[in-house]
Structures are given as structure tokens and as C-alpha cells.
PDB file of N, CA and C in Angstrom:
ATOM      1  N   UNK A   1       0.830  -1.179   0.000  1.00  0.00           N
ATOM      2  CA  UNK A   1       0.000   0.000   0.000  1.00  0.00           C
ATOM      3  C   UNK A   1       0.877   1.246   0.000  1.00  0.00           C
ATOM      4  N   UNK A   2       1.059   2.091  -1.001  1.00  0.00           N
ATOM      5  CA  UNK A   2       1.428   2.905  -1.684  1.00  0.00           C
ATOM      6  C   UNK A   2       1.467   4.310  -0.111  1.00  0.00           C
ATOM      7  N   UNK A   3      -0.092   4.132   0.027  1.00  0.00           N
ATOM      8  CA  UNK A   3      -0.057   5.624   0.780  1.00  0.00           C
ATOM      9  C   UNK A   3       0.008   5.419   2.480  1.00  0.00           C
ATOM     10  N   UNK A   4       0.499   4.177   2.821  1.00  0.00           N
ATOM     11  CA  UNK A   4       0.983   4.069   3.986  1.00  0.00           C
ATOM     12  C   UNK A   4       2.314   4.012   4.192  1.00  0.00           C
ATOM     13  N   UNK A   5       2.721   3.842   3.092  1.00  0.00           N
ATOM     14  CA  UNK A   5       4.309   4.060   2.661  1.00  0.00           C
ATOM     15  C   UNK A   5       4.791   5.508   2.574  1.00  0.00           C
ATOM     16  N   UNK A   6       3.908   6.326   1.767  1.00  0.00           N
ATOM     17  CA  UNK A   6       3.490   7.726   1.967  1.00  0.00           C
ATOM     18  C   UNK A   6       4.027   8.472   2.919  1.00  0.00           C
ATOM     19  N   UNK A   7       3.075   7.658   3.692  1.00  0.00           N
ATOM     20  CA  UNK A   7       3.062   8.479   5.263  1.00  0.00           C
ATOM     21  C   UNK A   7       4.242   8.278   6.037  1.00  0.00           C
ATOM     22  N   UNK A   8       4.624   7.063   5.984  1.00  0.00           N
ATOM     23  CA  UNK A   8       5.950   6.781   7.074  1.00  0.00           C
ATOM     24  C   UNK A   8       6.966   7.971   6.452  1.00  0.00           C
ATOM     25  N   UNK A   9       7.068   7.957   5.385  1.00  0.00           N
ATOM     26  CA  UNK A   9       8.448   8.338   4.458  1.00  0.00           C
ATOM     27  C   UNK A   9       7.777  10.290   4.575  1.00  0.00           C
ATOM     28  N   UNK A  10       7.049  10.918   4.778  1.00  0.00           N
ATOM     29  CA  UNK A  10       6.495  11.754   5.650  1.00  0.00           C
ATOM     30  C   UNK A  10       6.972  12.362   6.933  1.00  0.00           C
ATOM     31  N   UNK A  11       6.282  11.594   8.084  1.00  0.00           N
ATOM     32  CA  UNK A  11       6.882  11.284   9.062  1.00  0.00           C
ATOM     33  C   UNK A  11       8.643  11.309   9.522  1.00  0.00           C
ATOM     34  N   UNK A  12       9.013  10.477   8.594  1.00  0.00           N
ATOM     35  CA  UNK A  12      10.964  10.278   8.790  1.00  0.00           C
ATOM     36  C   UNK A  12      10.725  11.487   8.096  1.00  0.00           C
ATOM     37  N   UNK A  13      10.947  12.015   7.356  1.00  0.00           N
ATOM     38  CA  UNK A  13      11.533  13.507   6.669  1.00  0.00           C
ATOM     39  C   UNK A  13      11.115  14.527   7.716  1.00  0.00           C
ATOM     40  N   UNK A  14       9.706  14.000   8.249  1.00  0.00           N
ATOM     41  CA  UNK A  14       9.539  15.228   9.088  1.00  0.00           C
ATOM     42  C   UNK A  14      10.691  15.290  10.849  1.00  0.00           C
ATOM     43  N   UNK A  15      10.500  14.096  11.185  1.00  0.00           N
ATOM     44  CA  UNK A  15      11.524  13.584  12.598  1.00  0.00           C
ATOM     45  C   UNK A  15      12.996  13.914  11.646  1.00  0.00           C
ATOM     46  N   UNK A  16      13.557  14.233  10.771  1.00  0.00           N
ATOM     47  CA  UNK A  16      14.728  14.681  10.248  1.00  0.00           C
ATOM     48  C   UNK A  16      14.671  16.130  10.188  1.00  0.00           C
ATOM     49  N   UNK A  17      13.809  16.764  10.082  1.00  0.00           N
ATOM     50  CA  UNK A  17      13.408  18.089   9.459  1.00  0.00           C
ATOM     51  C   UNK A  17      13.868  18.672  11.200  1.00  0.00           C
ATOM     52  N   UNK A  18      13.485  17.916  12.304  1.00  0.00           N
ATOM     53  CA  UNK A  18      12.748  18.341  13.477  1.00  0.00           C
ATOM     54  C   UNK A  18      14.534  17.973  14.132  1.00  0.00           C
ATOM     55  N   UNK A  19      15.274  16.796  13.870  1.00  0.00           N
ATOM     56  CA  UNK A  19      16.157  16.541  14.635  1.00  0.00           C
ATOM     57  C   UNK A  19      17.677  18.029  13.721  1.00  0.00           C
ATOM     58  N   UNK A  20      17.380  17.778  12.689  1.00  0.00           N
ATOM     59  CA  UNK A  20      18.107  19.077  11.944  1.00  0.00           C
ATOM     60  C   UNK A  20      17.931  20.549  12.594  1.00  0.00           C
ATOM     61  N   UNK A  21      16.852  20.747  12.976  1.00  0.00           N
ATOM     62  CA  UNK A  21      16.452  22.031  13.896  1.00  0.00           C
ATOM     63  C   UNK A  21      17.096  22.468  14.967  1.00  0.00           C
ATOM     64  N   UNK A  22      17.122  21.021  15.607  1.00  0.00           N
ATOM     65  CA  UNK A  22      17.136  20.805  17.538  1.00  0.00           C
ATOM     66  C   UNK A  22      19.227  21.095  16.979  1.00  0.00           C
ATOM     67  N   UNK A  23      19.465  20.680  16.180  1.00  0.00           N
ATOM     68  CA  UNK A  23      21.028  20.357  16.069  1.00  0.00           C
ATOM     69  C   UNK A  23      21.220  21.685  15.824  1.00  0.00           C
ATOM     70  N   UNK A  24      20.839  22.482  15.196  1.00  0.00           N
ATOM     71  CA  UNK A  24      20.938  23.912  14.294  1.00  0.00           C
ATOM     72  C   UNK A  24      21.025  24.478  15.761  1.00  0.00           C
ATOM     73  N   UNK A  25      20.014  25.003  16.606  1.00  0.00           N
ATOM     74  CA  UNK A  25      19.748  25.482  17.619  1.00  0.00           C
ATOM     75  C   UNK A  25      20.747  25.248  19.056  1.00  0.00           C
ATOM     76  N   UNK A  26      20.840  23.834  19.162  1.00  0.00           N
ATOM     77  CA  UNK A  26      21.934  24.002  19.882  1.00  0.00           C
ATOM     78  C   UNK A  26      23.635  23.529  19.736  1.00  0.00           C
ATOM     79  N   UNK A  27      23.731  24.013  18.172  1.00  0.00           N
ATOM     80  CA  UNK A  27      24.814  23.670  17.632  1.00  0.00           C
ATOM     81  C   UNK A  27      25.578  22.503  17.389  1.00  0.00           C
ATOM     82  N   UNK A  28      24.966  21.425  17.496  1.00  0.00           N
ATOM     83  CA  UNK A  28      25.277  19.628  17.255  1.00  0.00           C
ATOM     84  C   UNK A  28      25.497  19.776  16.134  1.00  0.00           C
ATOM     85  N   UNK A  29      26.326  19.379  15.984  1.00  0.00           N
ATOM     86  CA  UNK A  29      26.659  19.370  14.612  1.00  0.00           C
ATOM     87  C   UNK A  29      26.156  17.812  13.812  1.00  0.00           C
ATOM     88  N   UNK A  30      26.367  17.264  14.935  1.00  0.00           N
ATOM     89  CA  UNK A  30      26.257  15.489  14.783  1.00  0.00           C
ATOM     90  C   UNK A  30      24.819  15.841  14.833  1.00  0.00           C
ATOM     91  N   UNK A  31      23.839  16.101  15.333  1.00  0.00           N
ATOM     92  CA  UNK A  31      22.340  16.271  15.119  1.00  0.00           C
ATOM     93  C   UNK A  31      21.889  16.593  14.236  1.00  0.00           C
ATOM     94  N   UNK A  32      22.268  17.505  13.781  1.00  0.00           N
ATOM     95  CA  UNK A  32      22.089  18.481  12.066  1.00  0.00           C
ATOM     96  C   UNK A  32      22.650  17.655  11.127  1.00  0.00           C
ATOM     97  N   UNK A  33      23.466  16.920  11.440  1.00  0.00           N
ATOM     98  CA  UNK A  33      24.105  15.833  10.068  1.00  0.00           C
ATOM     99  C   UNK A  33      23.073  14.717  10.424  1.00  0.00           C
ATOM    100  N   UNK A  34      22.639  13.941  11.230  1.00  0.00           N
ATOM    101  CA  UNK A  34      21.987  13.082  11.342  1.00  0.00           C
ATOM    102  C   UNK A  34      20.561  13.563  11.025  1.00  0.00           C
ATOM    103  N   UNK A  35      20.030  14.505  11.115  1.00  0.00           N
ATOM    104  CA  UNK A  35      18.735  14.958  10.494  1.00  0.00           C
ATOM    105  C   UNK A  35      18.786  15.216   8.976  1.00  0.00           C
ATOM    106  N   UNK A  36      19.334  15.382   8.118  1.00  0.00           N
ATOM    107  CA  UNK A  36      19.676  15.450   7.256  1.00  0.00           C
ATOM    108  C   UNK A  36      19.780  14.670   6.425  1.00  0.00           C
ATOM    109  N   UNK A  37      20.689  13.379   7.027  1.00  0.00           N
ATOM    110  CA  UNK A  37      21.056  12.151   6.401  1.00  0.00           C
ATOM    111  C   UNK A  37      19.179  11.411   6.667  1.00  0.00           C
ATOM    112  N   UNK A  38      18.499  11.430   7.688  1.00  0.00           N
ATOM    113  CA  UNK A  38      17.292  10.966   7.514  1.00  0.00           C
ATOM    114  C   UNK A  38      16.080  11.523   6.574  1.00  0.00           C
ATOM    115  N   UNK A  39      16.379  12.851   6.242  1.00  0.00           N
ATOM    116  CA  UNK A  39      15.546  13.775   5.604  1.00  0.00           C
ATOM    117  C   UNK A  39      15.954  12.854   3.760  1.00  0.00           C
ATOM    118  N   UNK A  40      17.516  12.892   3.811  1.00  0.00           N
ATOM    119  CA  UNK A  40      17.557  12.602   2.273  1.00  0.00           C
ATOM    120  C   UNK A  40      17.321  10.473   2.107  1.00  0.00           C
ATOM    121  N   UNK A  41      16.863  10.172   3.064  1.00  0.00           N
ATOM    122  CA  UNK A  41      16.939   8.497   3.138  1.00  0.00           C
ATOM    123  C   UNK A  41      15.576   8.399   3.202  1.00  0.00           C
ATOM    124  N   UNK A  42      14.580   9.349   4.013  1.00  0.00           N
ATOM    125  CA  UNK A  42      13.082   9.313   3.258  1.00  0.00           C
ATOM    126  C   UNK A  42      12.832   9.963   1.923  1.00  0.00           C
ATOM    127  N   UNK A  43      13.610  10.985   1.764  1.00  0.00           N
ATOM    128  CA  UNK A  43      13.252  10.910   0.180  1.00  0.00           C
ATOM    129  C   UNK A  43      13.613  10.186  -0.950  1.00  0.00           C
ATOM    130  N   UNK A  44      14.747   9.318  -0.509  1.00  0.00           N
ATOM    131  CA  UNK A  44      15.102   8.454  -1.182  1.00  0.00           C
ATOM    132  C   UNK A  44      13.794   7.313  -1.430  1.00  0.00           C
ATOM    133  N   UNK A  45      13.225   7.009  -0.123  1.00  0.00           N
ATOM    134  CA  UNK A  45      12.504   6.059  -0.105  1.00  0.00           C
ATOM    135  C   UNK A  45      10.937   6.428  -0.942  1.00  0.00           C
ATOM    136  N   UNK A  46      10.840   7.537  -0.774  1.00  0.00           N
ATOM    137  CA  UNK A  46       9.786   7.986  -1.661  1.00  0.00           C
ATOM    138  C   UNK A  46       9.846   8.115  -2.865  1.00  0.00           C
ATOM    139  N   UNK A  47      11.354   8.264  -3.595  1.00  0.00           N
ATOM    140  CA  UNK A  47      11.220   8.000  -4.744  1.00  0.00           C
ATOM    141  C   UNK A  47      11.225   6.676  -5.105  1.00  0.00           C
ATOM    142  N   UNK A  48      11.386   5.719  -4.365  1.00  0.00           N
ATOM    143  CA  UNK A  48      11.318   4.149  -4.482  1.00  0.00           C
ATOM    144  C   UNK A  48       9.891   3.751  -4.722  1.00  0.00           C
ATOM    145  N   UNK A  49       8.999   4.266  -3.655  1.00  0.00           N
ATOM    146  CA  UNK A  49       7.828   4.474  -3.478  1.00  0.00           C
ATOM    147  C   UNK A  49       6.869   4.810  -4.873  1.00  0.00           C
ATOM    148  N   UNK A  50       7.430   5.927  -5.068  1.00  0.00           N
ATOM    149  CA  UNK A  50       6.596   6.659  -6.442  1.00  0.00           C
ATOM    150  C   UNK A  50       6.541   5.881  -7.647  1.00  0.00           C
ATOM    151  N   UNK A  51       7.954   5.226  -7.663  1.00  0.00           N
ATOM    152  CA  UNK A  51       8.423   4.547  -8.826  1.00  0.00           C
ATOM    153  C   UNK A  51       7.716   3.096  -9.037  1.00  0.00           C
ATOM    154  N   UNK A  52       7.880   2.781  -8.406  1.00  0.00           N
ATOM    155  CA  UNK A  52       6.351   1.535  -7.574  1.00  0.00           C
ATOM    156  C   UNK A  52       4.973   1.822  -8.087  1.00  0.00           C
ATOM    157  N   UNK A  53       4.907   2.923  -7.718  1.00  0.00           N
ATOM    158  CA  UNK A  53       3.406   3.287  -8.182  1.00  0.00           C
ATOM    159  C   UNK A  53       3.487   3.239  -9.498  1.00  0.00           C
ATOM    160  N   UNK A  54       4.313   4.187 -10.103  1.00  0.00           N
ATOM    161  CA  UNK A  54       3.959   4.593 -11.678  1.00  0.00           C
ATOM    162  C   UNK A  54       3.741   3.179 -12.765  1.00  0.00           C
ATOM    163  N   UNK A  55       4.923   2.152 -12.021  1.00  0.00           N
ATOM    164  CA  UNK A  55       4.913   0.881 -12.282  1.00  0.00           C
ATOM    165  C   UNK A  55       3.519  -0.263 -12.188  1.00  0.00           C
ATOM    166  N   UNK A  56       2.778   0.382 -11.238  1.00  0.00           N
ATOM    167  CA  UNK A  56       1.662  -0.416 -10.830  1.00  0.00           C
ATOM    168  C   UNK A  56       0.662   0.290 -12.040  1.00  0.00           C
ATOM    169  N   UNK A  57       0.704   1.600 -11.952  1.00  0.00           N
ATOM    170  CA  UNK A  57      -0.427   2.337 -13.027  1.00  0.00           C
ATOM    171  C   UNK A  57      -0.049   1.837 -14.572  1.00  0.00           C
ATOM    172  N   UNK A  58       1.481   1.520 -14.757  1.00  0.00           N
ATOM    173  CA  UNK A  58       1.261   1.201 -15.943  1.00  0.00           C
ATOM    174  C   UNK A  58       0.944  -0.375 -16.602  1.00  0.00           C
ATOM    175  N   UNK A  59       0.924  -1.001 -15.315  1.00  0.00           N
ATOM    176  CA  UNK A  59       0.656  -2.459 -15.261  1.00  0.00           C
ATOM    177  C   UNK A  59      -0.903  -2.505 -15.354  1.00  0.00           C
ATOM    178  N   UNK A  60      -1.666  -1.628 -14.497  1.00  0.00           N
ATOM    179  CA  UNK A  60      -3.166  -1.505 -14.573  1.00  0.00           C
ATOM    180  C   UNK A  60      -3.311  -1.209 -15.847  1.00  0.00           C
ATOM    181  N   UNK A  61      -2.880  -0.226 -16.724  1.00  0.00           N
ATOM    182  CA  UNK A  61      -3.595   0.648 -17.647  1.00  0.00           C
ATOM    183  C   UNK A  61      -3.246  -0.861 -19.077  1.00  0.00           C
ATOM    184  N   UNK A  62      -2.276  -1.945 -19.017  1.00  0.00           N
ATOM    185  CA  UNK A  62      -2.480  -2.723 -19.394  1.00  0.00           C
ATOM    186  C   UNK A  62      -3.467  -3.797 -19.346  1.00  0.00           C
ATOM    187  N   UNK A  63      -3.885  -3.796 -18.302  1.00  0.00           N
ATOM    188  CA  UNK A  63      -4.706  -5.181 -18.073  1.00  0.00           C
ATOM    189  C   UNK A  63      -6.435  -4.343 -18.730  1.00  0.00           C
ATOM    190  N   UNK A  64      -6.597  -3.083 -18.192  1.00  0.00           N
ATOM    191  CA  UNK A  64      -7.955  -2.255 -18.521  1.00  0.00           C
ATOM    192  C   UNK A  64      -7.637  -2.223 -20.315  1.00  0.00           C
ATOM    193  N   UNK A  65      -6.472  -2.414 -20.903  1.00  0.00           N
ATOM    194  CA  UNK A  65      -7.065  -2.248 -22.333  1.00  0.00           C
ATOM    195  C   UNK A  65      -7.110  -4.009 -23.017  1.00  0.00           C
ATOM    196  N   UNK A  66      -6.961  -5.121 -22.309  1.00  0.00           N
ATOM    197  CA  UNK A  66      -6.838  -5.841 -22.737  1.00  0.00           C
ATOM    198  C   UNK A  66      -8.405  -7.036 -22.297  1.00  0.00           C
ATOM    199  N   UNK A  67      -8.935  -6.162 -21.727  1.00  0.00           N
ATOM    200  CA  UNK A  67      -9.883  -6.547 -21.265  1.00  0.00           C
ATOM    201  C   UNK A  67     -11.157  -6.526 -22.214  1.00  0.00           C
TER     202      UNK A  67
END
């Protein structure tokens, strides 16, 4: 399921977005790199995600013309 996958990969970008902040603010440097590295590993995963999908739509849009 596409949009529960969505959401997690959401979520991690957002807990990256949030641990990048907390590091910014009180100068961690190791916090701000580790938010970061999670921010670009959910978007990684969302483009995994997407790519999945487009794959599934073009698998559907086969079976609907062969029908």
C-alpha cells in the first residue's frame, strides 16, 4: 500500500526536518548531520515508493485495455 508508505516516508523527513532544527539550535553538529542524512533516506525512499506506483499504473492501464 502505496499511501501508507506515503506516510511513514512523511513522518521520517519530518523527525529529520525536526532533529536538523534541535542540532541547528543548539549547535550539534552530529544532530544536524543526522537529520539530514534521515531527511535525504526518506526521500530516497519515496522515490522508491513513487516509482512503484507509476509501475503499478502502468501495469493496470495494461490489463484495462486488454480486457
Amino acid at each position: 500500500m502505496a499511501g501508507i508508505e506515503d506516510i511513514k516516508n512523511a513522518a521520517e523527513k519530518a523527525a529529520g526536518k525536526v532533529k536538523e532544527a534541535v542540532g541547528n539550535t543548539t549547535d550539534n553538529d552530529r544532530l544536524k548531520t543526522e537529520g539530514q542524512t534521515d531527511q535525504a533516506k526518506a526521500s530516497a525512499k519515496q522515490g522508491v515508493t513513487d516509482v512503484k506506483d507509476a509501475a503499478h499504473g502502468v501495469a493496470d492501464s495494461f490489463k484495462s485495455e486488454n480486457k
